[in-house]
C-alpha atoms as a PDB file:
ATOM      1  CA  UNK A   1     176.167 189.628 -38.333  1.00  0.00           C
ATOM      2  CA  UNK A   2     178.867 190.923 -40.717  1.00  0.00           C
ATOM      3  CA  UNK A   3     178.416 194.242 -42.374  1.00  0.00           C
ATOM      4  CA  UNK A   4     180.224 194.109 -45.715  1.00  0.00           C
ATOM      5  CA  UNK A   5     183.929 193.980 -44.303  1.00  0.00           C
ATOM      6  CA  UNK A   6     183.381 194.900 -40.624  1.00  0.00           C
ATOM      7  CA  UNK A   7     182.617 191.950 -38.489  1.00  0.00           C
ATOM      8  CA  UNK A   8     180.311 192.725 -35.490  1.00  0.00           C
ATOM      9  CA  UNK A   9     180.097 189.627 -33.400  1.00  0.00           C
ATOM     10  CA  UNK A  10     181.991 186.723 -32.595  1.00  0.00           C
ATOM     11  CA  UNK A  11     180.590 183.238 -33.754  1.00  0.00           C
ATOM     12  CA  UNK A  12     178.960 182.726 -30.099  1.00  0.00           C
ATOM     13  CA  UNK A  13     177.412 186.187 -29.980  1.00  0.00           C
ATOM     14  CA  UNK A  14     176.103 185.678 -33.665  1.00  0.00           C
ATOM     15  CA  UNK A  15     174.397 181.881 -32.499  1.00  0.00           C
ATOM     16  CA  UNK A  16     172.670 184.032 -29.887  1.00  0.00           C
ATOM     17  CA  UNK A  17     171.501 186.906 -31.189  1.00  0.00           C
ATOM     18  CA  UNK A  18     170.035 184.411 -34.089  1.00  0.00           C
ATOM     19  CA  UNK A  19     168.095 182.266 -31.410  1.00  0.00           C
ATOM     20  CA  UNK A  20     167.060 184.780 -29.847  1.00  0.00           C
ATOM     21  CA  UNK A  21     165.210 186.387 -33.359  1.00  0.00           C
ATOM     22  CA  UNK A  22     164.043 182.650 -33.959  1.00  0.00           C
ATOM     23  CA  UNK A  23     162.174 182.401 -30.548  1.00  0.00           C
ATOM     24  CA  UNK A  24     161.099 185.789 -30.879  1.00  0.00           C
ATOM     25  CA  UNK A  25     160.201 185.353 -34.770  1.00  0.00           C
ATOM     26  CA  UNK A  26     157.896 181.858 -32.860  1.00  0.00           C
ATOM     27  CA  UNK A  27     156.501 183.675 -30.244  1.00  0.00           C
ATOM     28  CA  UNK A  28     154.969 186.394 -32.477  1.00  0.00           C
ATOM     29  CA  UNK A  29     153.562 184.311 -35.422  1.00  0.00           C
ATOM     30  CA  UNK A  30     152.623 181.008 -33.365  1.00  0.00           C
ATOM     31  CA  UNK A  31     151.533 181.446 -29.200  1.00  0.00           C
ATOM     32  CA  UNK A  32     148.239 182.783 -28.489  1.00  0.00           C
ATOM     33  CA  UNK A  33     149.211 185.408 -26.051  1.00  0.00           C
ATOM     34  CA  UNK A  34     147.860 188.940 -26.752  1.00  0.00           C
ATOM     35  CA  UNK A  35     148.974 191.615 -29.120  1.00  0.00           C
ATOM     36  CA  UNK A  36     150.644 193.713 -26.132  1.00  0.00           C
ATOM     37  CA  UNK A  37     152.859 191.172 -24.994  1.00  0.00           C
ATOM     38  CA  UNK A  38     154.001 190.149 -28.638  1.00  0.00           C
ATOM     39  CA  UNK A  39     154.749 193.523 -29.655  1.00  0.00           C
ATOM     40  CA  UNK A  40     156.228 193.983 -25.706  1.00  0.00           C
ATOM     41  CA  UNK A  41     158.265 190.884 -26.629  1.00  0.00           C
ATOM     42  CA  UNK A  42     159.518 192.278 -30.422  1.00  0.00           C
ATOM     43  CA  UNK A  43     160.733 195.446 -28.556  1.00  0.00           C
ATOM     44  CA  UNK A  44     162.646 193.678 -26.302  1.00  0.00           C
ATOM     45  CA  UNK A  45     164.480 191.597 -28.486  1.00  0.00           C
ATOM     46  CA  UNK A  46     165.256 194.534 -30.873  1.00  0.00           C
ATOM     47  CA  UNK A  47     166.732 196.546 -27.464  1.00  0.00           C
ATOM     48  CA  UNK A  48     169.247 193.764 -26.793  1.00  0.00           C
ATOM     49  CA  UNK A  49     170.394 193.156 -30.170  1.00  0.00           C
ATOM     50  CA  UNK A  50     170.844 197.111 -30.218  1.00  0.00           C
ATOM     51  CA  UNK A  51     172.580 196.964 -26.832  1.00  0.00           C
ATOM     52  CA  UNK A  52     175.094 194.220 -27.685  1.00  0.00           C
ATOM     53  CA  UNK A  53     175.903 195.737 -31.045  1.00  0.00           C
ATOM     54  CA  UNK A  54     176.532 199.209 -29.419  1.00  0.00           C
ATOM     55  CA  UNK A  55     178.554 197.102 -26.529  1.00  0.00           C
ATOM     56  CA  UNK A  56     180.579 195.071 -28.721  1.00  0.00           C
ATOM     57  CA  UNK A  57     181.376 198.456 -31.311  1.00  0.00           C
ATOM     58  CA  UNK A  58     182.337 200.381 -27.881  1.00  0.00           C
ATOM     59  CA  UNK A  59     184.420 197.609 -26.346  1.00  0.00           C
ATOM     60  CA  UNK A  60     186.197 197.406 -29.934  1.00  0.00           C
ATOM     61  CA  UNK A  61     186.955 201.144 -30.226  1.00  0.00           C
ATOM     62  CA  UNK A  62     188.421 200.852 -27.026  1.00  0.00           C
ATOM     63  CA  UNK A  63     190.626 197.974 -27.597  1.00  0.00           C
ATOM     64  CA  UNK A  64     192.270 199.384 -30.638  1.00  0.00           C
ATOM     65  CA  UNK A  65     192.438 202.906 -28.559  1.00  0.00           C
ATOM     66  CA  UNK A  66     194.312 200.988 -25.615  1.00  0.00           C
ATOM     67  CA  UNK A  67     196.536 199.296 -28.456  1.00  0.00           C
ATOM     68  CA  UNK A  68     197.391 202.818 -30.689  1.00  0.00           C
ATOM     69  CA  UNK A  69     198.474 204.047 -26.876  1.00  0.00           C
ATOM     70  CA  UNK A  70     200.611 201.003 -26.292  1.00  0.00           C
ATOM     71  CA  UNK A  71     202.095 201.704 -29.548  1.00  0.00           C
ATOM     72  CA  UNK A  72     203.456 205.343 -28.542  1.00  0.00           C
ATOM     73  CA  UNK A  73     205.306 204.658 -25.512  1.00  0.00           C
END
């Protein structure tokens, strides 16, 4: 998932956020399991892309903070 010039993921982190909205995206239009579990299911998936973007962003900011310290000593 890019956003305009700011790359979020990393190729592997991008193959698995994707399969994980496919299976989601299959579970919710094609298994006959109630309405509570789909939308139980949706939710879920939706936390841990939210998660790993907000992991990835925070691990990022805190890369190029260790590297601007480097830079001043």
């Amino acid at each position: 998932m890019s956003f305009g010039n700011l790359k979020v993921f990393n190729g592997i982190q991008e193959v698995l956020i994707l399969a994980l909205m496919m299976v989601t995206m299959l579970v919710i239009f094609y298994v006959d399991i109630e309405f509570t579990y789909k939308v139980c299911i949706a939710v879920f998936s939706v936390v841990v892309v939210f998660l790993s973007t907000l992991a990835t962003a925070i691990l990022r900011q805190q890369k190029e903070l260790r590297e601007r310290q480097v830079k001043q000593i």
